[in-house]
PDB file of N, CA and C in Angstrom:
ATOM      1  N   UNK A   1     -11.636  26.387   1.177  1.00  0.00           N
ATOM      2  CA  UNK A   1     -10.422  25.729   0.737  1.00  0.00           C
ATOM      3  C   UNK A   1     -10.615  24.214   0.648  1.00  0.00           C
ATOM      4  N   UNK A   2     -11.344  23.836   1.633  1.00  0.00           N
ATOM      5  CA  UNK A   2     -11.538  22.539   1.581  1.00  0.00           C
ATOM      6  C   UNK A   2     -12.528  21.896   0.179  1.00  0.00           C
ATOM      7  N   UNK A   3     -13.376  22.865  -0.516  1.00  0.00           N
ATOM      8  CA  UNK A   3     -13.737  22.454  -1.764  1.00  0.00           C
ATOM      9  C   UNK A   3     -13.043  22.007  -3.129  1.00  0.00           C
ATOM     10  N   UNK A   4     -12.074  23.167  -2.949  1.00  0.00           N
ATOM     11  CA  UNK A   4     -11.107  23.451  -3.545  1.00  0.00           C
ATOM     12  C   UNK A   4     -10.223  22.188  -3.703  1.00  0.00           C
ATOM     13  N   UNK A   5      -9.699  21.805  -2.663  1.00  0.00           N
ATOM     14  CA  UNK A   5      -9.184  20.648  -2.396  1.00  0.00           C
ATOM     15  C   UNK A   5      -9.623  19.396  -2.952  1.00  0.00           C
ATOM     16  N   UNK A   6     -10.715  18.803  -2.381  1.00  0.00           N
ATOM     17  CA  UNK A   6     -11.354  17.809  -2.657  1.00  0.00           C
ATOM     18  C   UNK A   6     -11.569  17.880  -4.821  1.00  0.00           C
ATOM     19  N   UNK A   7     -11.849  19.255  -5.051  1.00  0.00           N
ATOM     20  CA  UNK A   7     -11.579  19.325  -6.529  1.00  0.00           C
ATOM     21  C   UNK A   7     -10.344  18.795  -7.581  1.00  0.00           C
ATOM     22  N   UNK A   8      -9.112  19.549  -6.134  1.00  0.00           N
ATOM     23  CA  UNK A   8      -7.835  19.009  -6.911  1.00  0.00           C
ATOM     24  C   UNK A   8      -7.695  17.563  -6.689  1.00  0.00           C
ATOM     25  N   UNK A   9      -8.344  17.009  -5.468  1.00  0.00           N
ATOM     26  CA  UNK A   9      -8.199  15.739  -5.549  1.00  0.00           C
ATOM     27  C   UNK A   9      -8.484  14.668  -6.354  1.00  0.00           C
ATOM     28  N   UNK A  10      -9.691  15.160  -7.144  1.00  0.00           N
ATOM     29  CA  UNK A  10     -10.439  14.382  -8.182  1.00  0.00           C
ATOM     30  C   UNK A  10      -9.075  14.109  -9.128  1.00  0.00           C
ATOM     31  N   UNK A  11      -8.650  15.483  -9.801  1.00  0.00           N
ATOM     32  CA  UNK A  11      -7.888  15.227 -10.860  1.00  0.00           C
ATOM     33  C   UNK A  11      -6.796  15.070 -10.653  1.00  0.00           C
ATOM     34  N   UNK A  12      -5.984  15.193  -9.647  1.00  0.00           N
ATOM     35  CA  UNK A  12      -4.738  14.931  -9.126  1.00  0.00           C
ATOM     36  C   UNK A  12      -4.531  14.535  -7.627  1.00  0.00           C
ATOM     37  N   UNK A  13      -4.653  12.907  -7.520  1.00  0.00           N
ATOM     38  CA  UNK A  13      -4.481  12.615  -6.239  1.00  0.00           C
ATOM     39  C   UNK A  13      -3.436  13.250  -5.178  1.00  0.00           C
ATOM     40  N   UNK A  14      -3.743  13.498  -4.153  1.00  0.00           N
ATOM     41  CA  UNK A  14      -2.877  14.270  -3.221  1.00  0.00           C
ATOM     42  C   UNK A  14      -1.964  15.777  -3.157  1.00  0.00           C
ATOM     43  N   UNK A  15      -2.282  15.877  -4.606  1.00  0.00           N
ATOM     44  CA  UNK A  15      -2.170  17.636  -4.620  1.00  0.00           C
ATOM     45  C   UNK A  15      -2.847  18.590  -3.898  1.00  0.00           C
ATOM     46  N   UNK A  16      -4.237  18.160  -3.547  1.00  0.00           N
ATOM     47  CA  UNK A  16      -5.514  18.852  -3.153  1.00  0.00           C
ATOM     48  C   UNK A  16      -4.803  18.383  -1.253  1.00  0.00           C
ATOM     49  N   UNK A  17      -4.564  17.286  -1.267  1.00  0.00           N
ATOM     50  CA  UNK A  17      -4.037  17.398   0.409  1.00  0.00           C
ATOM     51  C   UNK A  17      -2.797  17.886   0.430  1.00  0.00           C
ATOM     52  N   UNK A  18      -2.289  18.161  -0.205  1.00  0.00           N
ATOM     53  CA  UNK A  18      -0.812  18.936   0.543  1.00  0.00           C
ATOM     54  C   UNK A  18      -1.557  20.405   0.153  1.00  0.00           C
ATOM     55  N   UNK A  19      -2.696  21.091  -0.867  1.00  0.00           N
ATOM     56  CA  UNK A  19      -2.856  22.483  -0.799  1.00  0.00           C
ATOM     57  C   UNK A  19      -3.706  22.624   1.146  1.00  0.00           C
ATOM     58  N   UNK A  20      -4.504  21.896   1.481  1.00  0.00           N
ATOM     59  CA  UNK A  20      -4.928  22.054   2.535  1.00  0.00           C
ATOM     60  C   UNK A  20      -3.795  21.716   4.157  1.00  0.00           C
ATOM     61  N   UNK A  21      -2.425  21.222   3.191  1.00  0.00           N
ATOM     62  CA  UNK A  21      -1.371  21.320   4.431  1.00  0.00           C
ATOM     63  C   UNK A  21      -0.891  20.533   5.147  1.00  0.00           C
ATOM     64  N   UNK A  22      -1.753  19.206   4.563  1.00  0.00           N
ATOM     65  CA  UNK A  22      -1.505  17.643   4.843  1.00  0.00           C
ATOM     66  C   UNK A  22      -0.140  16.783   4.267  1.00  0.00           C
ATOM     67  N   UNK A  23       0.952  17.425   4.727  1.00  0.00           N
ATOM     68  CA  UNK A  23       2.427  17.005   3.767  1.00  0.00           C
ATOM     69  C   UNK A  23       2.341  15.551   3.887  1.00  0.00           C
ATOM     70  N   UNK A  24       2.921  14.988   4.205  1.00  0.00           N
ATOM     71  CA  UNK A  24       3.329  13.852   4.633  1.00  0.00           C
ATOM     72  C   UNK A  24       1.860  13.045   3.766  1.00  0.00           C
ATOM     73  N   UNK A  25       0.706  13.153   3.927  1.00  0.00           N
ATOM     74  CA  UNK A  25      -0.219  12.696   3.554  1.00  0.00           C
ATOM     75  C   UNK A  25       0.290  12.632   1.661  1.00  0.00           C
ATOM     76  N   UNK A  26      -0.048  13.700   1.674  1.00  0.00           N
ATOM     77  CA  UNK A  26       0.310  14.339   0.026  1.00  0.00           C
ATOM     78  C   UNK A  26       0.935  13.625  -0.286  1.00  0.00           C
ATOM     79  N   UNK A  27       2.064  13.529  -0.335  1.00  0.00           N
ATOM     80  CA  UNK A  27       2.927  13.408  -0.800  1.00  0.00           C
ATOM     81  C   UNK A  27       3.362  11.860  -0.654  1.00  0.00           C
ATOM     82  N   UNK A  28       2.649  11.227   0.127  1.00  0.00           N
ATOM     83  CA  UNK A  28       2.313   9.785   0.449  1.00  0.00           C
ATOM     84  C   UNK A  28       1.698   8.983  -0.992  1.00  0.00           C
ATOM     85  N   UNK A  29       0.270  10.055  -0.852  1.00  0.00           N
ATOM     86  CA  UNK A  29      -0.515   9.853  -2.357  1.00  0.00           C
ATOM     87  C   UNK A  29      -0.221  10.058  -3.813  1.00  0.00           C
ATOM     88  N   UNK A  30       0.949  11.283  -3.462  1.00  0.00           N
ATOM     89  CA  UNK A  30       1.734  11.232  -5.000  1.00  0.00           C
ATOM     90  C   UNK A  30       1.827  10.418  -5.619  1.00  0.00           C
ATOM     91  N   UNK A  31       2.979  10.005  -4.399  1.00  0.00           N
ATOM     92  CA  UNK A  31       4.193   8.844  -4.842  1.00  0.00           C
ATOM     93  C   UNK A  31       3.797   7.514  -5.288  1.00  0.00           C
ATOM     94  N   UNK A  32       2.474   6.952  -4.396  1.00  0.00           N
ATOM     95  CA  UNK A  32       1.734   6.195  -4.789  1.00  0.00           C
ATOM     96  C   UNK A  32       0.889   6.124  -6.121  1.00  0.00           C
ATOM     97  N   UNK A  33       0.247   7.355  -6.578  1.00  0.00           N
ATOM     98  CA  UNK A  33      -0.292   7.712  -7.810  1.00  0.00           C
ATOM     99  C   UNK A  33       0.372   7.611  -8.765  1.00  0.00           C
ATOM    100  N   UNK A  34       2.184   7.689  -8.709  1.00  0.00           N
ATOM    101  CA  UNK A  34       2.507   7.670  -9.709  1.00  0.00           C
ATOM    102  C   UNK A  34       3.388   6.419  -9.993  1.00  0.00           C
ATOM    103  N   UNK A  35       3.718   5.727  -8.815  1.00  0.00           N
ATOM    104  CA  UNK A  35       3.762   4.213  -8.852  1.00  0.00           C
ATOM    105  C   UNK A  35       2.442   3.322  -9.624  1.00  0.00           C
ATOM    106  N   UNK A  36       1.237   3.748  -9.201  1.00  0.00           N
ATOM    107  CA  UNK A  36       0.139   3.442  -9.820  1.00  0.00           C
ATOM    108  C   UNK A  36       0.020   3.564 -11.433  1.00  0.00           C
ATOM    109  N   UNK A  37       0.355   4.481 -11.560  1.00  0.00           N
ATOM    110  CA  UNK A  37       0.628   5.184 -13.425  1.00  0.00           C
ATOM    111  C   UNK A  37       1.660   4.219 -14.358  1.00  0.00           C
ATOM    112  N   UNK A  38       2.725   3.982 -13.119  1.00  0.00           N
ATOM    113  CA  UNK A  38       3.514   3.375 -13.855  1.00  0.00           C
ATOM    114  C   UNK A  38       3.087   1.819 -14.027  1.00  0.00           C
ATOM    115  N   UNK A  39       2.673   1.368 -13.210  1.00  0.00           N
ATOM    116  CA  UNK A  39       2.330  -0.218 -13.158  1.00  0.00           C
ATOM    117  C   UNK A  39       1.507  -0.506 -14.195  1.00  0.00           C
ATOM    118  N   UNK A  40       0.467   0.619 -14.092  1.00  0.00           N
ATOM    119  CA  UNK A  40      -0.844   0.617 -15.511  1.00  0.00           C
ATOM    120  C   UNK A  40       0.290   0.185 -16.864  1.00  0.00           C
ATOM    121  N   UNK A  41       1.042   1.406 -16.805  1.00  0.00           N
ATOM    122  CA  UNK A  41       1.501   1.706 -18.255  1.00  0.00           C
ATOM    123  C   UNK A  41       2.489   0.256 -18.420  1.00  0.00           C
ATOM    124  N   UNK A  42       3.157   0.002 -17.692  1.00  0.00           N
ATOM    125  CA  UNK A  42       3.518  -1.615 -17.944  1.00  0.00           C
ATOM    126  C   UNK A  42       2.417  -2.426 -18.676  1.00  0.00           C
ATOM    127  N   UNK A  43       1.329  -2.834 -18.473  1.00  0.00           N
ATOM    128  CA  UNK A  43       0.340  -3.587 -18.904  1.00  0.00           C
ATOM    129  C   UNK A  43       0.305  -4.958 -17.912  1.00  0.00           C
ATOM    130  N   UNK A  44       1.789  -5.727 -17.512  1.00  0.00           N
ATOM    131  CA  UNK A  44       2.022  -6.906 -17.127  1.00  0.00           C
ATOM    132  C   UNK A  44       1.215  -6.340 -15.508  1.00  0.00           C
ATOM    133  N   UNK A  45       1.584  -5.215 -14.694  1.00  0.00           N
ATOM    134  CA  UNK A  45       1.139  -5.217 -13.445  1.00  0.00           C
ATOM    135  C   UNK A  45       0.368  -4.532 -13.297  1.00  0.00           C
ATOM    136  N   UNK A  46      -0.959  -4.200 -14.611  1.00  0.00           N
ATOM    137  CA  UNK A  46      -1.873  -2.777 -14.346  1.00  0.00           C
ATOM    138  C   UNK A  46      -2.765  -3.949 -12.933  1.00  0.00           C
ATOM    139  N   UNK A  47      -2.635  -5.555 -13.071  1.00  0.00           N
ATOM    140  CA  UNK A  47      -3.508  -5.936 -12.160  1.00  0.00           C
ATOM    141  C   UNK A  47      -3.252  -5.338 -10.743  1.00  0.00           C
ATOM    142  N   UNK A  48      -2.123  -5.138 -10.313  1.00  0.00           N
ATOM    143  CA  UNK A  48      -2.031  -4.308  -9.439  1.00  0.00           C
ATOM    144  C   UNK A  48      -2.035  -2.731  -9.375  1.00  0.00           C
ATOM    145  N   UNK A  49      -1.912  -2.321 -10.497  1.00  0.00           N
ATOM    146  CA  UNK A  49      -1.918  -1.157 -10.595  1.00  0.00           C
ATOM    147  C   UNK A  49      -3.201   0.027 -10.510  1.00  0.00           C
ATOM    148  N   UNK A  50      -3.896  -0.828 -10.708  1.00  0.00           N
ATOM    149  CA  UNK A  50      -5.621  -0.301 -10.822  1.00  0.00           C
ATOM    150  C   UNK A  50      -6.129  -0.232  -9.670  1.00  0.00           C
ATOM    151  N   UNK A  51      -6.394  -1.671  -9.289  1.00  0.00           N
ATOM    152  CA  UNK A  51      -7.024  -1.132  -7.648  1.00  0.00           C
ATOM    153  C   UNK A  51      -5.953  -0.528  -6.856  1.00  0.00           C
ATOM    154  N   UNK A  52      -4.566  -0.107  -7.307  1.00  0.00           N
ATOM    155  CA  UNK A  52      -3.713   0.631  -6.069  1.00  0.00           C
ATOM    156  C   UNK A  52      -4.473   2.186  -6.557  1.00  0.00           C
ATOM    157  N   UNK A  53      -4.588   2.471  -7.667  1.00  0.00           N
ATOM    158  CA  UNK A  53      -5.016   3.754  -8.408  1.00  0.00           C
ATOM    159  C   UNK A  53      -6.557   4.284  -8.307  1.00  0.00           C
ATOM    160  N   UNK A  54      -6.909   3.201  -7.635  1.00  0.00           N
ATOM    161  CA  UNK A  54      -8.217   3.311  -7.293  1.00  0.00           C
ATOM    162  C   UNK A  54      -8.061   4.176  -5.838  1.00  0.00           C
ATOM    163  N   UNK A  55      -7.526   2.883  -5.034  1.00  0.00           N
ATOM    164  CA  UNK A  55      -7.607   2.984  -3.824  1.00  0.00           C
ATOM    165  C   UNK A  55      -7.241   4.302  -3.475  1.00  0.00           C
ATOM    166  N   UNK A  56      -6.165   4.795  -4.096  1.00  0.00           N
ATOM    167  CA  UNK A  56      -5.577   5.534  -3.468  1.00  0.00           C
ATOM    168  C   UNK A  56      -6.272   7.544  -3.867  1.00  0.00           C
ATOM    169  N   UNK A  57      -7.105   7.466  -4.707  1.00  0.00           N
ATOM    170  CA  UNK A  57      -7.641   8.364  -5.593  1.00  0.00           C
ATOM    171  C   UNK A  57      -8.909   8.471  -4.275  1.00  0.00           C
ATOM    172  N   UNK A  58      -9.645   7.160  -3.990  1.00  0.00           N
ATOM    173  CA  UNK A  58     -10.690   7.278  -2.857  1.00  0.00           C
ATOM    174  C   UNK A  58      -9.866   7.840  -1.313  1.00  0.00           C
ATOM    175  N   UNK A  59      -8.588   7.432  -1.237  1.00  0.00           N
ATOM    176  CA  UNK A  59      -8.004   7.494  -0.017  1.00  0.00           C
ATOM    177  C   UNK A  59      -7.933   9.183  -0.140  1.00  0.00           C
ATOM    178  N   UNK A  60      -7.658   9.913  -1.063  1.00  0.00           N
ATOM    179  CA  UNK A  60      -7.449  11.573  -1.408  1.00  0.00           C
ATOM    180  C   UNK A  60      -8.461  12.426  -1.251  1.00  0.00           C
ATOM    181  N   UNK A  61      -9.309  11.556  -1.900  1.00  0.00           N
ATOM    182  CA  UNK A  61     -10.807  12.672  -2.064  1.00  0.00           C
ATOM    183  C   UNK A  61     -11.270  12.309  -0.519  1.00  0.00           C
ATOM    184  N   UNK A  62     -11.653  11.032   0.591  1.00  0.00           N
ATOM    185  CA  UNK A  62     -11.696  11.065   1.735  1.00  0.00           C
ATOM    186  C   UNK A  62     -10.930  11.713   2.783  1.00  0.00           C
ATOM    187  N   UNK A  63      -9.393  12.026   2.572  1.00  0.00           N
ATOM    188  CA  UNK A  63      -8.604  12.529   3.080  1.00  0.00           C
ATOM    189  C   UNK A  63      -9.156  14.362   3.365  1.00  0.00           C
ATOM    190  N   UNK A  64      -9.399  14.764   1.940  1.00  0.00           N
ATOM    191  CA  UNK A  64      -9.480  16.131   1.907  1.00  0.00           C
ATOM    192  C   UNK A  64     -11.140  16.536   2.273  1.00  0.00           C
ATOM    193  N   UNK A  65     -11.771  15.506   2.163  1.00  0.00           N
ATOM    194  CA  UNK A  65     -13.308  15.792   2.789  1.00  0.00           C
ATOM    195  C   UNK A  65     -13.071  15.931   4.201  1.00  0.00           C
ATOM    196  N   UNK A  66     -12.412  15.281   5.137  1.00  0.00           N
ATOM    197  CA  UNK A  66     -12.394  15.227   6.449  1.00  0.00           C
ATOM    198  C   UNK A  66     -11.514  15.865   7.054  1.00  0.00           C
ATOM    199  N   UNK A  67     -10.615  16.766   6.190  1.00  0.00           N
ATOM    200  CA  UNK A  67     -10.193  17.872   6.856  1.00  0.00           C
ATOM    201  C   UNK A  67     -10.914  18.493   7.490  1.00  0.00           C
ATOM    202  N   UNK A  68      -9.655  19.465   8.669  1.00  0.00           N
ATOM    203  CA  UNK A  68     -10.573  20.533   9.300  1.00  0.00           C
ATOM    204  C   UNK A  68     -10.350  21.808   8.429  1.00  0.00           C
ATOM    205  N   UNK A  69      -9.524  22.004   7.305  1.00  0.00           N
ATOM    206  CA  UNK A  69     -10.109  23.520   7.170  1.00  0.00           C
ATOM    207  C   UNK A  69     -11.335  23.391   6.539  1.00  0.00           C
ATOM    208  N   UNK A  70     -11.420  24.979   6.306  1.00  0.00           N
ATOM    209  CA  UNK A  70     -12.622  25.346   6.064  1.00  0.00           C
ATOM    210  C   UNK A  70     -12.657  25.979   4.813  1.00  0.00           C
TER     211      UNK A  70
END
């Protein structure tokens, strides 16, 4: 499951941690991902919007690697 995860994480930040059960996490990274989406699509704040979309895409795929399932 935990492959699995780290997969959904690639393409959808924090989906892959709430499938392994990490709510609060998840759903942390959503909200952020899609604050991120939106700032891009502004153009005026993608400067913030990028490294938050970064960050937070590395914060998912680390999140779901260091789970304990299995």
């Amino acid at each position: 499951m935990k492959i699995v995860a780290i997969i959904v994480n690639f393409f959808f930040p924090g989906l892959g941690t709430l499938l392994i059960g990490q709510i609060g996490t998840g759903v942390a990274q959503l909200l952020l991902t899609i604050v991120a989406a939106v700032m891009i699509a502004t153009g005026v704040l993608s400067i913030i919007g990028i490294p938050l979309g970064i960050g937070v895409w590395i914060w998912a795929l680390v999140s779901a690697a260091k789970s304990e399932v299995n």
